[in-house]
PDB file of N, CA and C in Angstrom:
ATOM      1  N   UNK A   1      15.694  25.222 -13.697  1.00  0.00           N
ATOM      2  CA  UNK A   1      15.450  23.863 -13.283  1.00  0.00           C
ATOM      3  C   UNK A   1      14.171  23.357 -13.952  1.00  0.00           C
ATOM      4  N   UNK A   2      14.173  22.193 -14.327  1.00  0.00           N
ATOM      5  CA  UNK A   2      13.230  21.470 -15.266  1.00  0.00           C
ATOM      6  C   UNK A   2      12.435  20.768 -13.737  1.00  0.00           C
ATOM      7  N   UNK A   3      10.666  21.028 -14.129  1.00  0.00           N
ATOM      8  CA  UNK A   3       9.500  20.291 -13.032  1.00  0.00           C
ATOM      9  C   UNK A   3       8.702  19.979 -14.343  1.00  0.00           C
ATOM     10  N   UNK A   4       8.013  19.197 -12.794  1.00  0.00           N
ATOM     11  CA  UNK A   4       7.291  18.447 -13.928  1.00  0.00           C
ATOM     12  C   UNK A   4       5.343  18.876 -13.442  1.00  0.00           C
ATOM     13  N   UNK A   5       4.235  19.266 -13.705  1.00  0.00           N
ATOM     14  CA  UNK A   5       2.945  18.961 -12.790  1.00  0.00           C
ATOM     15  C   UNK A   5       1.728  18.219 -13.349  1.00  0.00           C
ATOM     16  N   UNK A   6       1.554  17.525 -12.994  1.00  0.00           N
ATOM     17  CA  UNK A   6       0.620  16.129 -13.210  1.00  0.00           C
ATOM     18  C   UNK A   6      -1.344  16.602 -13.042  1.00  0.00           C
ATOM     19  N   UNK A   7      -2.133  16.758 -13.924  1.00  0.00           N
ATOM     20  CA  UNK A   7      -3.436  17.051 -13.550  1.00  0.00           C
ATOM     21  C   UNK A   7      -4.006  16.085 -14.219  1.00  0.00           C
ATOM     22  N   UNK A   8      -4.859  15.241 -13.366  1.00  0.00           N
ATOM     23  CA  UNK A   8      -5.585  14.431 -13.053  1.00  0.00           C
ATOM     24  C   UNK A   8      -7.354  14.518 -13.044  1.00  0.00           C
ATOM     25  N   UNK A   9      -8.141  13.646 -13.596  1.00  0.00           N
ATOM     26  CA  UNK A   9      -9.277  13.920 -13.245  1.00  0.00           C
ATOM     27  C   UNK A   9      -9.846  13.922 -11.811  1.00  0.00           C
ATOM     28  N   UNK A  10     -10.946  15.029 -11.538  1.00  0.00           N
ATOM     29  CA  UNK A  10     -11.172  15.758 -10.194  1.00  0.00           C
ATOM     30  C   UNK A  10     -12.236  14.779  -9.725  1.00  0.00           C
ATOM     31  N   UNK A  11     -12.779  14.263  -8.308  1.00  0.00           N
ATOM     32  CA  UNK A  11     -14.230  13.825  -8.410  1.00  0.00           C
ATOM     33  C   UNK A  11     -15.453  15.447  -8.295  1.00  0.00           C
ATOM     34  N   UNK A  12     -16.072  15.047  -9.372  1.00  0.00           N
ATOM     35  CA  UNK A  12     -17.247  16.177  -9.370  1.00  0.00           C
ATOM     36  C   UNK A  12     -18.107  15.533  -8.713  1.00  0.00           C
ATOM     37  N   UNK A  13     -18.869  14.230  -8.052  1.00  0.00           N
ATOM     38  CA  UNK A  13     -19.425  14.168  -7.607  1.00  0.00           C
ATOM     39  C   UNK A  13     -19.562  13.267  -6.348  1.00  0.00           C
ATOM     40  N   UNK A  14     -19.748  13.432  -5.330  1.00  0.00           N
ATOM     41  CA  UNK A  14     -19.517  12.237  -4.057  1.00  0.00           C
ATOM     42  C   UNK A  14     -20.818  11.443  -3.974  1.00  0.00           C
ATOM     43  N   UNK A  15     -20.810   9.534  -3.721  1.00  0.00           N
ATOM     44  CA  UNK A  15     -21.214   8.944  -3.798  1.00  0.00           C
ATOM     45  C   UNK A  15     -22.548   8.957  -2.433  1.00  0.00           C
ATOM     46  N   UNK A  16     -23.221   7.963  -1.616  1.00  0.00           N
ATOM     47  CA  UNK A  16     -24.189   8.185  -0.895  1.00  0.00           C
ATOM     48  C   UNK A  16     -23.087   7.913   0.393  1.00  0.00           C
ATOM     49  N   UNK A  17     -22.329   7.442   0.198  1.00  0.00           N
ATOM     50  CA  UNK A  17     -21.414   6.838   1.348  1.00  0.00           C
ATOM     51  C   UNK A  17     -19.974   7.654   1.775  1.00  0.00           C
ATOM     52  N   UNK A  18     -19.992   8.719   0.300  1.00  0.00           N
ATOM     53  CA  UNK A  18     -18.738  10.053   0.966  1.00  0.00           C
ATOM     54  C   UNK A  18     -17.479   9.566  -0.445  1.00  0.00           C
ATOM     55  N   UNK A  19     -18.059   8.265  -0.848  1.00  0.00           N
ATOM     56  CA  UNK A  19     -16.640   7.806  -1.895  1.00  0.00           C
ATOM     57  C   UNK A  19     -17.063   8.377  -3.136  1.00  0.00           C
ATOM     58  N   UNK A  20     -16.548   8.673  -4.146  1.00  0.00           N
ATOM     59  CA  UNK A  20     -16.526   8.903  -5.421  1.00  0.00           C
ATOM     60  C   UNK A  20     -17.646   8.437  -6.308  1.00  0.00           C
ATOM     61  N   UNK A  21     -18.279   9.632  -7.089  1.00  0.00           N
ATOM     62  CA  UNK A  21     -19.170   8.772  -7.890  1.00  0.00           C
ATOM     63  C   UNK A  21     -18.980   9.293  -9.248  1.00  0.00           C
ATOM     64  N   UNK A  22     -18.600  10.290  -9.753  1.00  0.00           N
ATOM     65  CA  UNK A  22     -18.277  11.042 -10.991  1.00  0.00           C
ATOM     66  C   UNK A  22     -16.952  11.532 -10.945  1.00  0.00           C
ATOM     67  N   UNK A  23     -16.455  11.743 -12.289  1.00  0.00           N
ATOM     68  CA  UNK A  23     -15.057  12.385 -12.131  1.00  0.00           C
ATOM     69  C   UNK A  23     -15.167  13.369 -13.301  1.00  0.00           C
ATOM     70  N   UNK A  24     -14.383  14.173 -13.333  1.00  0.00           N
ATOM     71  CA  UNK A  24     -13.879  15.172 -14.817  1.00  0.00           C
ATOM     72  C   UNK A  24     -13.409  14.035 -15.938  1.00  0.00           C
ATOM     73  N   UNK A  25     -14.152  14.525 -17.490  1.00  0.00           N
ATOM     74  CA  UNK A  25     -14.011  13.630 -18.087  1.00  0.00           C
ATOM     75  C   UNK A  25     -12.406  14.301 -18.707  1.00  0.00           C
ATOM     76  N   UNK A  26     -11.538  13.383 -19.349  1.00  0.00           N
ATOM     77  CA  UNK A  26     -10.387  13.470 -19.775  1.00  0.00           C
ATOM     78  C   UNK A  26     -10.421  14.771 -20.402  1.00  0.00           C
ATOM     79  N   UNK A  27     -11.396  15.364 -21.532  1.00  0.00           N
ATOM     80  CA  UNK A  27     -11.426  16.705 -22.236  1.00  0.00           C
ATOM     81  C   UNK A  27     -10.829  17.707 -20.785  1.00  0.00           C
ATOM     82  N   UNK A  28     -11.793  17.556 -20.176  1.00  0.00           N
ATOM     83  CA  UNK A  28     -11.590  18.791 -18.822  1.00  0.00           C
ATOM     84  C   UNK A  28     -10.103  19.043 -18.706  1.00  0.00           C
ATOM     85  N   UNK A  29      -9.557  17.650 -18.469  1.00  0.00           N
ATOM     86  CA  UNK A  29      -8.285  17.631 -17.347  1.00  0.00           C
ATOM     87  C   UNK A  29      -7.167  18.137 -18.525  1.00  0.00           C
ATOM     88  N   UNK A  30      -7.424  17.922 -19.714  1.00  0.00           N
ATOM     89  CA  UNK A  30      -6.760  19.049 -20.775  1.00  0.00           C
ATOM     90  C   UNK A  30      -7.199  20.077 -20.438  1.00  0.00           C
ATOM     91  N   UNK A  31      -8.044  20.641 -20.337  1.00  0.00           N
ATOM     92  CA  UNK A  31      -8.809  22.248 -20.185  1.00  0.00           C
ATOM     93  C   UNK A  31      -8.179  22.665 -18.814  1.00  0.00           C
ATOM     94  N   UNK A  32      -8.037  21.848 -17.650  1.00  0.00           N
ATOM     95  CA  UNK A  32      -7.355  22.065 -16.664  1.00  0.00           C
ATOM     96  C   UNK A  32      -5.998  22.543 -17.151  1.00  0.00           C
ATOM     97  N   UNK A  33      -5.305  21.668 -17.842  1.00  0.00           N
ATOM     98  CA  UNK A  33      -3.617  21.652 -18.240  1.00  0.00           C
ATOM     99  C   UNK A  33      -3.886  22.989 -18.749  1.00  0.00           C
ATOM    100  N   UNK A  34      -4.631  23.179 -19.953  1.00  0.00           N
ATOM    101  CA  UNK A  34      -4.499  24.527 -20.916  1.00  0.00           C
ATOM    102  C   UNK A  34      -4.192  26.065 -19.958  1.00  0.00           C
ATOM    103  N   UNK A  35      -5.569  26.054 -18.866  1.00  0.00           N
ATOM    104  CA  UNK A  35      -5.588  26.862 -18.060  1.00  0.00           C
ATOM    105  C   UNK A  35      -4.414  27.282 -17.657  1.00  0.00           C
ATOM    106  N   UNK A  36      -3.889  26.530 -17.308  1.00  0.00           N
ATOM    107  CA  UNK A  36      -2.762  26.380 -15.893  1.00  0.00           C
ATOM    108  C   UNK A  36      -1.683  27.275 -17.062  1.00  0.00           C
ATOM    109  N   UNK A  37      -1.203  26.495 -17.811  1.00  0.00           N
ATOM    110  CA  UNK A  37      -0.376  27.456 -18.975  1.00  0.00           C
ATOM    111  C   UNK A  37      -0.415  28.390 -19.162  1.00  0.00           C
ATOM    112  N   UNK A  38      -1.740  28.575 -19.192  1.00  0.00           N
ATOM    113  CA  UNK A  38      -2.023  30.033 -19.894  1.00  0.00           C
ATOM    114  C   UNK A  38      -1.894  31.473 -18.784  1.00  0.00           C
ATOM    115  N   UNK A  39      -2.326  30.517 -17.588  1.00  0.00           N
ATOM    116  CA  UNK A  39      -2.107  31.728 -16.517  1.00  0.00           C
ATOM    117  C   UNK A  39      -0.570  31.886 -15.133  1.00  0.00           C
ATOM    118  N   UNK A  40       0.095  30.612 -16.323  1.00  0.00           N
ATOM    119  CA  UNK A  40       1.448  30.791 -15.359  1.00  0.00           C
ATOM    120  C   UNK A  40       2.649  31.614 -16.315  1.00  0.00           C
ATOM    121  N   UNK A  41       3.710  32.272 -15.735  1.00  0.00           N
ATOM    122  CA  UNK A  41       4.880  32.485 -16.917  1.00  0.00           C
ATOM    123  C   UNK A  41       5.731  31.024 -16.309  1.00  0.00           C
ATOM    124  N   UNK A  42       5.665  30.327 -17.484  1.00  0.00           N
ATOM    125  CA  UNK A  42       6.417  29.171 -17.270  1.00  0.00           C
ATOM    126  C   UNK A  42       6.805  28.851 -19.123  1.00  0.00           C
ATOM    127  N   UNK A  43       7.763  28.189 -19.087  1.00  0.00           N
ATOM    128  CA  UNK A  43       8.153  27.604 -20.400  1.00  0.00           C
ATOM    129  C   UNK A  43       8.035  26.442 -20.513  1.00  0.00           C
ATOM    130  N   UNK A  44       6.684  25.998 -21.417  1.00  0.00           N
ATOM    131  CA  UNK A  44       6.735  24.401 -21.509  1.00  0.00           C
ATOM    132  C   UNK A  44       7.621  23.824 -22.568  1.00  0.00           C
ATOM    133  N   UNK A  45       8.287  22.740 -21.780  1.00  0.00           N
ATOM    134  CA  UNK A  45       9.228  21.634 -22.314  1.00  0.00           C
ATOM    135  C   UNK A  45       8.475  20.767 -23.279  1.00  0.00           C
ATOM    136  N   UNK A  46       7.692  20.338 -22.410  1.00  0.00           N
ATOM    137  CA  UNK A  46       6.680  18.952 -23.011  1.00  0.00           C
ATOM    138  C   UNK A  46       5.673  18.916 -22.449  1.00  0.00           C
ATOM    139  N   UNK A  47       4.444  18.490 -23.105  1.00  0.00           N
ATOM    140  CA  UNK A  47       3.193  17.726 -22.390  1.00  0.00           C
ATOM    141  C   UNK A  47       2.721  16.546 -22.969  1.00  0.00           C
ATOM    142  N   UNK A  48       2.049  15.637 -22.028  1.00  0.00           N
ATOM    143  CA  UNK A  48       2.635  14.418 -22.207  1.00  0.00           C
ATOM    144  C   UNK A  48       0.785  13.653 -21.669  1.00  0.00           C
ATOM    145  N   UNK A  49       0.754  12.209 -21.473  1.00  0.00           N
ATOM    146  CA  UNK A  49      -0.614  11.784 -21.176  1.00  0.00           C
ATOM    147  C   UNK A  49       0.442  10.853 -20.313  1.00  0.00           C
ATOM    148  N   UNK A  50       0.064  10.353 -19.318  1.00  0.00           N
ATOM    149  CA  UNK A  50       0.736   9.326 -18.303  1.00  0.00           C
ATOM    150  C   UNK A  50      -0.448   8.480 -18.048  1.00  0.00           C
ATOM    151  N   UNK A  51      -0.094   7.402 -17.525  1.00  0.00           N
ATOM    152  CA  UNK A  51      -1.210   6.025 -16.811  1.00  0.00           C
ATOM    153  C   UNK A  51      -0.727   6.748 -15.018  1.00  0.00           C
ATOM    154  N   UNK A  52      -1.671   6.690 -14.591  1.00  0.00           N
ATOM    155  CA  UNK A  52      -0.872   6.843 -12.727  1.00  0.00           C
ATOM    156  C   UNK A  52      -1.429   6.251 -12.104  1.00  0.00           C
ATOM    157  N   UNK A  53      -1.264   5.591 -11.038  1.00  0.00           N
ATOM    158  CA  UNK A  53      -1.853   4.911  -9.944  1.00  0.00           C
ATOM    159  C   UNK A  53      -3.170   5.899  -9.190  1.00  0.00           C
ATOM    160  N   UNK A  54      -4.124   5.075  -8.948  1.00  0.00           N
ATOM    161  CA  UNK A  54      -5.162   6.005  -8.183  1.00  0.00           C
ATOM    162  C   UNK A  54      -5.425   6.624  -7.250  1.00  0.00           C
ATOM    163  N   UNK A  55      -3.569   6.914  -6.189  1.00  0.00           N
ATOM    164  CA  UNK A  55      -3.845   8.487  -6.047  1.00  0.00           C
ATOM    165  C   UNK A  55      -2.806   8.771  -6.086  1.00  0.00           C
ATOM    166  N   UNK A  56      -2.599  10.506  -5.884  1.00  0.00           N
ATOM    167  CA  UNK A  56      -1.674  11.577  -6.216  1.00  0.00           C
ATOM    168  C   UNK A  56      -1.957  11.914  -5.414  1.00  0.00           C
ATOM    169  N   UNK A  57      -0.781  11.550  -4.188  1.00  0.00           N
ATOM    170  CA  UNK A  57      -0.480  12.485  -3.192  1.00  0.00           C
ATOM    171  C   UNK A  57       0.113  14.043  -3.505  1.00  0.00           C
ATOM    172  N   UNK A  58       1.004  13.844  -4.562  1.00  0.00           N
ATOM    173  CA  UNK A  58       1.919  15.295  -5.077  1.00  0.00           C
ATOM    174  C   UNK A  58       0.673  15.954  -5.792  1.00  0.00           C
ATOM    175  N   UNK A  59       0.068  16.100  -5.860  1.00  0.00           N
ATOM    176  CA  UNK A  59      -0.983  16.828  -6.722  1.00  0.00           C
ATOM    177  C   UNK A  59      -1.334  17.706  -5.975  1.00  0.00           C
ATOM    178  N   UNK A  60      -1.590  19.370  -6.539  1.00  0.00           N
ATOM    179  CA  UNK A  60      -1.596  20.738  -5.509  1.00  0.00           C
ATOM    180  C   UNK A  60      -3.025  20.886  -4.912  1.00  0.00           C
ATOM    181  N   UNK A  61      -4.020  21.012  -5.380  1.00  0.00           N
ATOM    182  CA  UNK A  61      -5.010  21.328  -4.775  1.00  0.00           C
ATOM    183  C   UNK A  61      -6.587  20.250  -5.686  1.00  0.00           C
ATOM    184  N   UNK A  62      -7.642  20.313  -4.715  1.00  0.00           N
ATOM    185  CA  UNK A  62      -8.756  19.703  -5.371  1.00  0.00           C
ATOM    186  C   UNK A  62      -8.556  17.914  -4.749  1.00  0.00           C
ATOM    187  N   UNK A  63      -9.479  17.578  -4.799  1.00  0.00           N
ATOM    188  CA  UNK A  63      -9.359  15.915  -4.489  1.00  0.00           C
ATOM    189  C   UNK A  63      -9.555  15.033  -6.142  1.00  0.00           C
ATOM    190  N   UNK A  64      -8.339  13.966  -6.368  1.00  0.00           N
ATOM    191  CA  UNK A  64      -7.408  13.346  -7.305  1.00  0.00           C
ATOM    192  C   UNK A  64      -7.707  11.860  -6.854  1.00  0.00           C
ATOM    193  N   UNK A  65      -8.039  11.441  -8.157  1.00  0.00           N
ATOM    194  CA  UNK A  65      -7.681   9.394  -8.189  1.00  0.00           C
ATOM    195  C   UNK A  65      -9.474   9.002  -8.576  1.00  0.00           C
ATOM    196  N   UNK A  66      -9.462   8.349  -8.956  1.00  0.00           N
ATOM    197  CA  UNK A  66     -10.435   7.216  -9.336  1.00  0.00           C
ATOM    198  C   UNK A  66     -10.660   6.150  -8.730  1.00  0.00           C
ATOM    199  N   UNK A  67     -11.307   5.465  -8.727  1.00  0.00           N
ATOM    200  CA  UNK A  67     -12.187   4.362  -8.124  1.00  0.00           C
ATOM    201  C   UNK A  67     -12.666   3.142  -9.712  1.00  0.00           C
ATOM    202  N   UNK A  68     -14.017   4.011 -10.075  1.00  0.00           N
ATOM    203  CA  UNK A  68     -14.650   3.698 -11.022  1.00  0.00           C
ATOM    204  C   UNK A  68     -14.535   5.234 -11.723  1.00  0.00           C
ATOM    205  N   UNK A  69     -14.090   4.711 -13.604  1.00  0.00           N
ATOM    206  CA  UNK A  69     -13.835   5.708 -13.974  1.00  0.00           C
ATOM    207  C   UNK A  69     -13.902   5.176 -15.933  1.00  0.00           C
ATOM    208  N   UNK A  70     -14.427   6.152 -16.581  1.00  0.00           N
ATOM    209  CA  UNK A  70     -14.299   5.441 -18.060  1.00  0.00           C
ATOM    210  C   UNK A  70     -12.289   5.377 -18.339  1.00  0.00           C
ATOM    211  N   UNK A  71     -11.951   6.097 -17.434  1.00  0.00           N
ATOM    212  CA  UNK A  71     -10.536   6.372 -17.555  1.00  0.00           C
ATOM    213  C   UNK A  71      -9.171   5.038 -16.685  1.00  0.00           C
ATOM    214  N   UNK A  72     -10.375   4.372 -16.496  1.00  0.00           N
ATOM    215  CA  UNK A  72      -9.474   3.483 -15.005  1.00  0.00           C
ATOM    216  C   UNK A  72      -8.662   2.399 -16.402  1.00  0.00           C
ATOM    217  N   UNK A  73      -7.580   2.185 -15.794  1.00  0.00           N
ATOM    218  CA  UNK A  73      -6.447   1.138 -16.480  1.00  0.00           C
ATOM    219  C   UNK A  73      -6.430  -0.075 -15.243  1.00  0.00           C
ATOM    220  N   UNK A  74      -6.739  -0.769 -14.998  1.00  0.00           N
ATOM    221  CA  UNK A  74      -6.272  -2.385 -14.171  1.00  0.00           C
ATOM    222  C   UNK A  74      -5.218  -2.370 -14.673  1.00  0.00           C
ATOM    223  N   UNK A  75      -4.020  -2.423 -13.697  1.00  0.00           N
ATOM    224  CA  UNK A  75      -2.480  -2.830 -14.254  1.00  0.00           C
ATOM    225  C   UNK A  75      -2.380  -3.886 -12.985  1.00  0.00           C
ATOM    226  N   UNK A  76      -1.929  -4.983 -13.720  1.00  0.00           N
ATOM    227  CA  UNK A  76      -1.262  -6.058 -12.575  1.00  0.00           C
ATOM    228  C   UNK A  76       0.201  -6.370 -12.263  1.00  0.00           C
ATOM    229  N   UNK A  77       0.404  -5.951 -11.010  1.00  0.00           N
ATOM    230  CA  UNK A  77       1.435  -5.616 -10.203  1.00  0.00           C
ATOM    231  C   UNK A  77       2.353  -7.016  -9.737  1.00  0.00           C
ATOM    232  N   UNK A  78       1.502  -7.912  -9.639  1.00  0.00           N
ATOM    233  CA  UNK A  78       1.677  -9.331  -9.337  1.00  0.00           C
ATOM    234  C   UNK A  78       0.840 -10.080  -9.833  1.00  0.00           C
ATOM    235  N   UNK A  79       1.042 -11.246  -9.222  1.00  0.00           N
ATOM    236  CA  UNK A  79       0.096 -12.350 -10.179  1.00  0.00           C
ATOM    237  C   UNK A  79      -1.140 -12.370  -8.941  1.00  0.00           C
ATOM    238  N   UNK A  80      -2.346 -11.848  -9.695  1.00  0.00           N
ATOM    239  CA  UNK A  80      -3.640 -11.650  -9.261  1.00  0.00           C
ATOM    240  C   UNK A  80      -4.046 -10.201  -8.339  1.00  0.00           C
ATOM    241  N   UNK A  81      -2.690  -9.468  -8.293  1.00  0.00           N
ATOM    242  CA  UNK A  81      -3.135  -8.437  -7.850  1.00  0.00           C
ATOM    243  C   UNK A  81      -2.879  -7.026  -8.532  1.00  0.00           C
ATOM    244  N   UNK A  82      -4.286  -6.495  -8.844  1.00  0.00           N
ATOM    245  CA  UNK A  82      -3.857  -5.362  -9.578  1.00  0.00           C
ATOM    246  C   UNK A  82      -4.137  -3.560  -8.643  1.00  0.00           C
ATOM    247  N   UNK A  83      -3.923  -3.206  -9.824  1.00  0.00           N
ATOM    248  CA  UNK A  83      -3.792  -1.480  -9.324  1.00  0.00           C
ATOM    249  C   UNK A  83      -4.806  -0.567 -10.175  1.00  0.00           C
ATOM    250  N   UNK A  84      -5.794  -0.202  -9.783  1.00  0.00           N
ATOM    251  CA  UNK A  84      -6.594   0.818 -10.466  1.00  0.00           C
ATOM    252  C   UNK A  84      -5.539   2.007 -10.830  1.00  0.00           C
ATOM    253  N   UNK A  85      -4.765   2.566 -11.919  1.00  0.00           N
ATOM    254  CA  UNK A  85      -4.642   3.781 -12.911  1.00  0.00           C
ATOM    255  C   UNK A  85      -5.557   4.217 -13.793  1.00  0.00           C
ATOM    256  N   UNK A  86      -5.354   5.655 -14.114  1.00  0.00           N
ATOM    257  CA  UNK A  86      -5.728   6.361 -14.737  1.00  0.00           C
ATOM    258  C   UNK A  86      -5.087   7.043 -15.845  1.00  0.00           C
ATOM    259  N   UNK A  87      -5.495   7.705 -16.879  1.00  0.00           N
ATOM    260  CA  UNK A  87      -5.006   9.034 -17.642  1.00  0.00           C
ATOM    261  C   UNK A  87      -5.210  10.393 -16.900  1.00  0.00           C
ATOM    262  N   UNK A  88      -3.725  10.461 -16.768  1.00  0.00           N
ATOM    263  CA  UNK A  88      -3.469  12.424 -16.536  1.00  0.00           C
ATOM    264  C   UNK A  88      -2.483  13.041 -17.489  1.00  0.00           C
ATOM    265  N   UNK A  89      -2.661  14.325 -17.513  1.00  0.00           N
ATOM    266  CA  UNK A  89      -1.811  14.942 -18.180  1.00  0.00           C
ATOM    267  C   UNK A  89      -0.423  15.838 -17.435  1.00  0.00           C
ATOM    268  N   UNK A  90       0.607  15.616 -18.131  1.00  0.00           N
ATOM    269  CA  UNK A  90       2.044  15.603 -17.073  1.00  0.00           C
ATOM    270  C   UNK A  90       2.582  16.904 -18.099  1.00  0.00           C
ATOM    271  N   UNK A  91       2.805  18.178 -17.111  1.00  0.00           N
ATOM    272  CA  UNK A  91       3.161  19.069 -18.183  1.00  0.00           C
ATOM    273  C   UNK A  91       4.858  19.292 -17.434  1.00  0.00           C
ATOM    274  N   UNK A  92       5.874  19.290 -18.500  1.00  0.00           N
ATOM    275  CA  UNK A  92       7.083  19.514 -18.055  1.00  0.00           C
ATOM    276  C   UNK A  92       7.333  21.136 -18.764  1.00  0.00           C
ATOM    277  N   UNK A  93       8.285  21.237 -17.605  1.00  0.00           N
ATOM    278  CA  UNK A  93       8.201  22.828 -17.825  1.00  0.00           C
ATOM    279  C   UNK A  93       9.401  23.661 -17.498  1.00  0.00           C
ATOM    280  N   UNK A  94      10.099  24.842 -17.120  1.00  0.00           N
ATOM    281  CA  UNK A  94      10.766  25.906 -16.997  1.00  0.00           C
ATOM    282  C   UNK A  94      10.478  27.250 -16.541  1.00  0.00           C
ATOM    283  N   UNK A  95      10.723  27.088 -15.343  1.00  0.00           N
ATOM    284  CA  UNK A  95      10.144  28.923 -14.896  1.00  0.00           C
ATOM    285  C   UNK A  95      11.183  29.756 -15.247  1.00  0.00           C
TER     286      UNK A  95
END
């Protein structure tokens, strides 16, 4: 069966108020992906860069999504209302 797992930049640092103030810069969240490969037996299909909305509930462990980010995309959903996304990396795969 073909999955798919999505890694996202992490917040590394919490703000004065508990919200987000730093995140993993995009290099990492490759270095994340690489990891993960390297220490699973899985067969990758594809890896891929996605835009995602700012959060990932499906995402396995660590706290996921942006706020303020060099990585944030504004996508507008309607007229005047938009959606903070990001870049993650989406690895499709085969166990």
């Amino acid at each position: 069966m073909i999955q798919c797992k999505d890694f996202a930049p992490r917040i590394t640092e919490r703000g004065p108020f508990g919200g987000p103030a730093d995140y993993e810069s995009f290099s990492e969240v490759v270095s994340a992906a690489n990891q993960w490969i390297e220490n699973t037996t899985i067969q990758v299909i594809n890896v891929e860069t996605v835009v995602l909305p700012d959060s990932l509930k499906s995402t396995s462990d660590g706290v996921y999504g942006v706020t303020v980010s060099n990585g944030v995309y504004p996508v507008m959903i309607s007229q005047g209302v938009t959606v903070n996304c990001f870049q993650c990396v989406r690895v499709w795969y085969r166990e």
